[in-house]
N, C-alpha and C. Protein backbone atom coordinates (compact mmCIF):
# COMPACT_ATOMS: atom_id res chain seq x y z
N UNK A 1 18.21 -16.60 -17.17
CA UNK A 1 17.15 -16.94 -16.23
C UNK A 1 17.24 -18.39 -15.78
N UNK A 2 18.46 -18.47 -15.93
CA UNK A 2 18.21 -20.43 -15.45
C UNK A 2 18.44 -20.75 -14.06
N UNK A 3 18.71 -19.43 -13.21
CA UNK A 3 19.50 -19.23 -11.79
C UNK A 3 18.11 -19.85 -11.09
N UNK A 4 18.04 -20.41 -9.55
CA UNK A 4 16.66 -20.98 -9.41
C UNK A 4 16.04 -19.87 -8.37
N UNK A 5 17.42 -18.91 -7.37
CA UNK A 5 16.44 -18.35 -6.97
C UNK A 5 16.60 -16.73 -6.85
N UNK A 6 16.36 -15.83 -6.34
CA UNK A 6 16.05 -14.44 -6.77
C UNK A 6 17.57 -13.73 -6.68
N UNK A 7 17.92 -14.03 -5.58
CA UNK A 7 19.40 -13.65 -4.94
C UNK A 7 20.21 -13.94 -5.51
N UNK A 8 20.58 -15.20 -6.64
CA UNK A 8 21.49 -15.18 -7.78
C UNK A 8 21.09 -14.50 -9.07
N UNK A 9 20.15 -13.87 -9.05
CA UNK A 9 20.06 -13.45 -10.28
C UNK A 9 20.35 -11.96 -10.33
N UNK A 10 20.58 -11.29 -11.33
CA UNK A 10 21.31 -10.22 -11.61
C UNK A 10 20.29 -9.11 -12.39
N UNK A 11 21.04 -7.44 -12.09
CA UNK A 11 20.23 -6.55 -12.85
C UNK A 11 20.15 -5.49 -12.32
N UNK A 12 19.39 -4.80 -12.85
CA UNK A 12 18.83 -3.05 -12.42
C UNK A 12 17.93 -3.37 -10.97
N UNK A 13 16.97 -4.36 -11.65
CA UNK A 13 15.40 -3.94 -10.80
C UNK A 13 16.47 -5.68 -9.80
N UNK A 14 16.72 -6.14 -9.68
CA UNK A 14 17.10 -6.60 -8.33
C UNK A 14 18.14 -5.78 -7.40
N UNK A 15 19.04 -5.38 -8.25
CA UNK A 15 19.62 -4.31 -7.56
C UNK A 15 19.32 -3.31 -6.51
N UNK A 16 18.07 -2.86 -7.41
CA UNK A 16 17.28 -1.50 -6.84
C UNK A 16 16.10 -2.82 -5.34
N UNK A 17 15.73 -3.25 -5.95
CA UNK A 17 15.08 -4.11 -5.01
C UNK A 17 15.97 -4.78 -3.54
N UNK A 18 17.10 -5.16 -4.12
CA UNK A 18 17.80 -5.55 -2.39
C UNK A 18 18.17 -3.95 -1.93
N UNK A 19 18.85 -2.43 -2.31
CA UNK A 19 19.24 -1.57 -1.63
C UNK A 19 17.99 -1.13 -0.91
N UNK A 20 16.54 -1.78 -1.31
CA UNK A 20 15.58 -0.71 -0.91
C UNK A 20 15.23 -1.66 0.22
N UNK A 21 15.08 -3.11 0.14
CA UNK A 21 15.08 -3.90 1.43
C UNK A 21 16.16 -4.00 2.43
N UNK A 22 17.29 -3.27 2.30
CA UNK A 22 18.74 -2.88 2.73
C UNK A 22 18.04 -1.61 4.10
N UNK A 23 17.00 -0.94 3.32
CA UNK A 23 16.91 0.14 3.87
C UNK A 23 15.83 0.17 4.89
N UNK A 24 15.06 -0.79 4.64
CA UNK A 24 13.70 -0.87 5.24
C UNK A 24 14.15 -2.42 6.68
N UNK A 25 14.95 -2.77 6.47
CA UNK A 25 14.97 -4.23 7.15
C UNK A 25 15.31 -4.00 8.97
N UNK A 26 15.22 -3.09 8.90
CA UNK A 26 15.70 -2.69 10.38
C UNK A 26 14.10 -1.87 10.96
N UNK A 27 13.65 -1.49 10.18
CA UNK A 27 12.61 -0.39 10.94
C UNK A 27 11.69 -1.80 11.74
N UNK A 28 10.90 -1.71 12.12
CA UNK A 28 9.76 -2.57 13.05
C UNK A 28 8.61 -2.47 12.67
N UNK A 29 8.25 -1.37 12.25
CA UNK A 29 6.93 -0.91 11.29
C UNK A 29 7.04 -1.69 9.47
N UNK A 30 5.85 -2.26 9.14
CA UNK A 30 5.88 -2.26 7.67
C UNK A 30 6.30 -1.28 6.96
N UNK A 31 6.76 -1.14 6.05
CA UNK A 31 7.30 -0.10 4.92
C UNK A 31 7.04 -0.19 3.88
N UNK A 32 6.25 0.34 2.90
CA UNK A 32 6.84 0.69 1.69
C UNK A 32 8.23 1.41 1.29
N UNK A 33 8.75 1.22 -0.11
CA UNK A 33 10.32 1.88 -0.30
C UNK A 33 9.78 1.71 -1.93
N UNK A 34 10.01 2.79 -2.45
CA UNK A 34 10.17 2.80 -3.90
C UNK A 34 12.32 3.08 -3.77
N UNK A 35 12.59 2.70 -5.50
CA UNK A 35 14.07 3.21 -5.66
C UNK A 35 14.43 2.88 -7.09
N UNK A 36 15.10 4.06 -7.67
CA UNK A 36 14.86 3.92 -8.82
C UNK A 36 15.89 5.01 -9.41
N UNK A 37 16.16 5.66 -10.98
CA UNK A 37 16.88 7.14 -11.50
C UNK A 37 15.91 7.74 -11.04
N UNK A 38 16.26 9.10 -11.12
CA UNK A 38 15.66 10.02 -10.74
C UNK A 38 14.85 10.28 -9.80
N UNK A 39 16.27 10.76 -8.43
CA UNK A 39 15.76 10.57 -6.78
C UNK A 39 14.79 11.53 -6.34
N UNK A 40 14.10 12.76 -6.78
CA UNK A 40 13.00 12.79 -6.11
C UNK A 40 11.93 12.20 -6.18
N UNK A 41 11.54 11.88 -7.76
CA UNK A 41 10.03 11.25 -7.68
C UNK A 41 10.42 10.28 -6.69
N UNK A 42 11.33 9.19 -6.33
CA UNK A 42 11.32 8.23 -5.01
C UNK A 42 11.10 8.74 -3.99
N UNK A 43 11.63 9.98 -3.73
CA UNK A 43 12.02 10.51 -2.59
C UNK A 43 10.25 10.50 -2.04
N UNK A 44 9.72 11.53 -3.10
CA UNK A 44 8.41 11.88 -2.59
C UNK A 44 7.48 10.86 -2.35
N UNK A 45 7.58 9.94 -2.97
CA UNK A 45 6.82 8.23 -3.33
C UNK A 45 6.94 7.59 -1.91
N UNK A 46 8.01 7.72 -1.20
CA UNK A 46 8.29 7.33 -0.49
C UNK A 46 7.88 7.82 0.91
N UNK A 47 8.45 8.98 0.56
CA UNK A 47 7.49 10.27 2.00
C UNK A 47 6.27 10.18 2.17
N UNK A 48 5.19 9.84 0.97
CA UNK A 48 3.68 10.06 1.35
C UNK A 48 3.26 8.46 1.65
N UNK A 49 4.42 7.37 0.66
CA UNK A 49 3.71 6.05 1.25
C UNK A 49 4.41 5.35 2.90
N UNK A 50 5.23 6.53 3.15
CA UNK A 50 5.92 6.02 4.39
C UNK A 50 4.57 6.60 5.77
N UNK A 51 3.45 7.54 5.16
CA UNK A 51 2.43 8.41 6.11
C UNK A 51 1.44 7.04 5.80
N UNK A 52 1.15 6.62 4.40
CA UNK A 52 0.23 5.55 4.13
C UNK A 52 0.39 4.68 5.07
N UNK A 53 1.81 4.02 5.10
CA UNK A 53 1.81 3.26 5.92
C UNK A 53 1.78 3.16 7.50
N UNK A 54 1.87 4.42 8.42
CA UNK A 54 1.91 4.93 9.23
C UNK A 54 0.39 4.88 9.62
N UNK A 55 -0.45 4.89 8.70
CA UNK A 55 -2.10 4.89 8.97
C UNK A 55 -2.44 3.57 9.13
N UNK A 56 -2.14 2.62 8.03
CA UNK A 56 -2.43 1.51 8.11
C UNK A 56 -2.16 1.37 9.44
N UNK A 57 -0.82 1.12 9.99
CA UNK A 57 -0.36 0.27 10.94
C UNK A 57 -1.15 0.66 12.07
N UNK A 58 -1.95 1.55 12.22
CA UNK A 58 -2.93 1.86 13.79
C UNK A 58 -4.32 1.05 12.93
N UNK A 59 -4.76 0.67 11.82
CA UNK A 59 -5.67 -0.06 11.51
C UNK A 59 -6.02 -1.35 12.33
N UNK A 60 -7.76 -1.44 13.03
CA UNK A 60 -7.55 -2.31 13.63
C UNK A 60 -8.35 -3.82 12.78
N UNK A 61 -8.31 -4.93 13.35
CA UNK A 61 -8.66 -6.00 12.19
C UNK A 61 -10.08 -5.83 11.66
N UNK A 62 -11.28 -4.83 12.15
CA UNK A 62 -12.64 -5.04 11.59
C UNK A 62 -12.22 -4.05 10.55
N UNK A 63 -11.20 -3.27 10.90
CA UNK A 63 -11.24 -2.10 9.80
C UNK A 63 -10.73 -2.66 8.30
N UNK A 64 -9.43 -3.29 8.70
CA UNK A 64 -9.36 -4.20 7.64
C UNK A 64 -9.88 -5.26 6.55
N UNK A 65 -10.64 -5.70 7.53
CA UNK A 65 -12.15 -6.29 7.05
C UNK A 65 -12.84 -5.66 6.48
N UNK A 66 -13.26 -4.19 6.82
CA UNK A 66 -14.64 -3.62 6.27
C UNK A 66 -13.89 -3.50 4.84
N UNK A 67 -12.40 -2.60 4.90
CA UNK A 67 -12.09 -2.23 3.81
C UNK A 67 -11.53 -3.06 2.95
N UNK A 68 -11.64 -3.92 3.16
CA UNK A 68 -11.16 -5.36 2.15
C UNK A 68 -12.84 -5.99 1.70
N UNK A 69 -13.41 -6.38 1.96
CA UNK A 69 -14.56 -6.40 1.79
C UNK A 69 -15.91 -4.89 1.15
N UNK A 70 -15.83 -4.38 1.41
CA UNK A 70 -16.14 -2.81 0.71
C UNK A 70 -15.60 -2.74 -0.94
N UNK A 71 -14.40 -2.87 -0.39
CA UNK A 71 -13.40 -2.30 -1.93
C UNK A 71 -13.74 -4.10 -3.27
N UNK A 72 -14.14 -5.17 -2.82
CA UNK A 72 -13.97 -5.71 -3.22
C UNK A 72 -15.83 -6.03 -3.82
N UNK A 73 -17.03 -5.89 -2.51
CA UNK A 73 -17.89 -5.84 -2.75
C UNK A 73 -18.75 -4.50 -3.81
N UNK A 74 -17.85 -3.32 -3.61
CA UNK A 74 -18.71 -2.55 -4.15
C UNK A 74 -19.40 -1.27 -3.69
N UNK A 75 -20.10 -1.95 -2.74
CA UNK A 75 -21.09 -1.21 -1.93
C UNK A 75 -21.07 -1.45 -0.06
N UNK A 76 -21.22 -0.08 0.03
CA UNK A 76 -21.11 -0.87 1.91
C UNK A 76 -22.54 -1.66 2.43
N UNK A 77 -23.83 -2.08 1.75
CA UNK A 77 -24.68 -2.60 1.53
C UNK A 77 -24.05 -4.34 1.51
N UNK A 78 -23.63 -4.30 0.09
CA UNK A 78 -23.62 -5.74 0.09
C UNK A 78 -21.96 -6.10 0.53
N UNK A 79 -21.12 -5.69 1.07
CA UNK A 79 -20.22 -5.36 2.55
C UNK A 79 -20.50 -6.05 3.39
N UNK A 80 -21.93 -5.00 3.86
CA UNK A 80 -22.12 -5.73 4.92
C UNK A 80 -22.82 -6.63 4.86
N UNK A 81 -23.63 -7.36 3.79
CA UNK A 81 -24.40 -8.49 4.18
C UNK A 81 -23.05 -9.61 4.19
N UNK A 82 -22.12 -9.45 3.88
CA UNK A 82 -21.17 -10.11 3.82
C UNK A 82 -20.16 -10.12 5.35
N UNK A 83 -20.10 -9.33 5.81
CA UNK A 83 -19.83 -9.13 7.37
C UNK A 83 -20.76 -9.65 8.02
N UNK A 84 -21.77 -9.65 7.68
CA UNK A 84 -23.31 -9.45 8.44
C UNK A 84 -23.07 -8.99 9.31
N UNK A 85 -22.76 -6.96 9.28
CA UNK A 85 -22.98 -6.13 9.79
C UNK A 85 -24.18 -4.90 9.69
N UNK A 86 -24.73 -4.03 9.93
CA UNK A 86 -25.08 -3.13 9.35
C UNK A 86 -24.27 -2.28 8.36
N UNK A 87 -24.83 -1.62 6.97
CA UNK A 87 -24.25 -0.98 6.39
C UNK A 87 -23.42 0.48 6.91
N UNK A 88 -24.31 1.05 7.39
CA UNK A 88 -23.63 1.83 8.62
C UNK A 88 -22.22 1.49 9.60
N UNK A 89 -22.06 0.37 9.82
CA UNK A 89 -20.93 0.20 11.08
C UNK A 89 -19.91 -0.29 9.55
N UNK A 90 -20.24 -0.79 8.38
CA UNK A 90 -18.93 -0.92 7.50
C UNK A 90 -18.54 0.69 7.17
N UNK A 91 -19.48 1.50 7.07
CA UNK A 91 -18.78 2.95 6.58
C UNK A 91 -18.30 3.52 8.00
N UNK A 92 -18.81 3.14 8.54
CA UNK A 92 -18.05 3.52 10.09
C UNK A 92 -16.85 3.61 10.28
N UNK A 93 -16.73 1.92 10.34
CA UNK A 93 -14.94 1.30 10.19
C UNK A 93 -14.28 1.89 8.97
N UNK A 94 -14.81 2.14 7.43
CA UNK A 94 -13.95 2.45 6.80
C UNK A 94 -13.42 3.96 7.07
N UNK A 95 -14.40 4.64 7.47
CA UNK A 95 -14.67 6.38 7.91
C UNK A 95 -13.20 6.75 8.80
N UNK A 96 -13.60 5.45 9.95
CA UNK A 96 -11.88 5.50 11.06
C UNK A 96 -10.90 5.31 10.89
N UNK A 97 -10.82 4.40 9.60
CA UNK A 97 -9.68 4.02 9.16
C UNK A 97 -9.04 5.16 8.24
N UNK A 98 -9.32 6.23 7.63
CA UNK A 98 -9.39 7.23 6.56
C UNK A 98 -9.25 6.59 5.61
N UNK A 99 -10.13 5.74 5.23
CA UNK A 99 -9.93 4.93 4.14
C UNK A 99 -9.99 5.93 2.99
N UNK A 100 -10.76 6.70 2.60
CA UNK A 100 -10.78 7.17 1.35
C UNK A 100 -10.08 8.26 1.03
N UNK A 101 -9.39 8.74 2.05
CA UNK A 101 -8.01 9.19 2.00
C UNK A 101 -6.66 8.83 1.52
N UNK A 102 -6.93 7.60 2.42
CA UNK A 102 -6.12 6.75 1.79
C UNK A 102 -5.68 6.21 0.35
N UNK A 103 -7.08 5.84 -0.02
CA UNK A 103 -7.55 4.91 -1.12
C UNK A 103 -7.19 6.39 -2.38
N UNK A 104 -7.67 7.32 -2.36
CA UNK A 104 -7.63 8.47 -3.00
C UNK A 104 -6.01 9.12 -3.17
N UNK A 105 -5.41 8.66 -2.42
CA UNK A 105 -3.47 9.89 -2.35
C UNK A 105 -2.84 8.03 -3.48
N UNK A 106 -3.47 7.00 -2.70
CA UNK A 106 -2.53 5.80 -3.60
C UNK A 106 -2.95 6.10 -5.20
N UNK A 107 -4.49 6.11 -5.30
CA UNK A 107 -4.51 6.89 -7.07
C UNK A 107 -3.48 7.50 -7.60
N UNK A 108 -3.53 8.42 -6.78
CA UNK A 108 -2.65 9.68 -7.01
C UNK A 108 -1.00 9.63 -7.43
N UNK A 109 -0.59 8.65 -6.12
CA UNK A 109 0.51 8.41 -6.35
C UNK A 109 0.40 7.13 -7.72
N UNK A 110 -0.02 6.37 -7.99
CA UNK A 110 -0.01 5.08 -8.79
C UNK A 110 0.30 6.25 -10.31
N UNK A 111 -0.91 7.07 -9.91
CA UNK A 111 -0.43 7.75 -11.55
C UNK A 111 1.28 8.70 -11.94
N UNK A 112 1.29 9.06 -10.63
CA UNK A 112 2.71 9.58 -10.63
C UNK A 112 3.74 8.91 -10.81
N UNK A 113 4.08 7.64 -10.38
CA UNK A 113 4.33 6.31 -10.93
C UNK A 113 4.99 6.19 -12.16
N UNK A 114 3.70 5.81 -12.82
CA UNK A 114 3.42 5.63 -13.95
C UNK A 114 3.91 6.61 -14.90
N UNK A 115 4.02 7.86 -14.73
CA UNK A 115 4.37 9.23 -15.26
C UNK A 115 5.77 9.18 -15.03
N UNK A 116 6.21 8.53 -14.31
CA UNK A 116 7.70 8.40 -13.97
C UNK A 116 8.55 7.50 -14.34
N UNK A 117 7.95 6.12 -14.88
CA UNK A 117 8.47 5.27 -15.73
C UNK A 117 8.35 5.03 -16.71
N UNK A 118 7.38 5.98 -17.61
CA UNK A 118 6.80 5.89 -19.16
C UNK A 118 8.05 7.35 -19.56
């Protein structure tokens, strides 16, 4: 570990980390990329966070807001006193965004994950 920066240093998980930015560095859209043994769990990891990200990217900035603020406040109540919006227009924005769609398949996947590297 005495190398100073990421690109000289050596291994599995940098390895796997530059082929997967190898793969993603051309698209124009943000990406997620998992990469790893055992190519389907990636495969699939990849297919549902490549739709995740496909949602995000039509996200517009209040939506981002509500749901950064929401997820962090708690409640779409004290959300919005924090927007100083109505509680209503934060579940609004999160509603358009499919936030809890969203927020609900990343669970999902996080545990599959997890099931995949233990």
């Amino acid at each position: 570990m005495e190398r100073r920066y990421a690109w000289q240093m050596d291994g599995s998980a940098f390895h796997r980390s530059r082929a997967a930015l190898e793969q993603i560095k051309n698209r124009r859209e943000a990406a997620t990329c998992f990469l790893g043994d055992g190519e389907k769990i990636w495969d699939m990891l990849n297919a549902f966070y490549g739709l995740i990200d496909t949602i995000e990217s039509r996200w517009s900035l209040k939506q981002w807001e509500a749901i950064d603020v929401y997820e962090r406040a708690g409640t779409y109540a004290a959300a919005s006193r924090e927007l100083q919006i109505t509680p209503q227009n934060v579940a609004k924005r999160c509603r358009a965004a499919a936030w809890k769609t969203v927020e609900g398949t990343e669970r999902y996947l996080a545990a599959c994950l997890k099931k995949a590297v233990l």
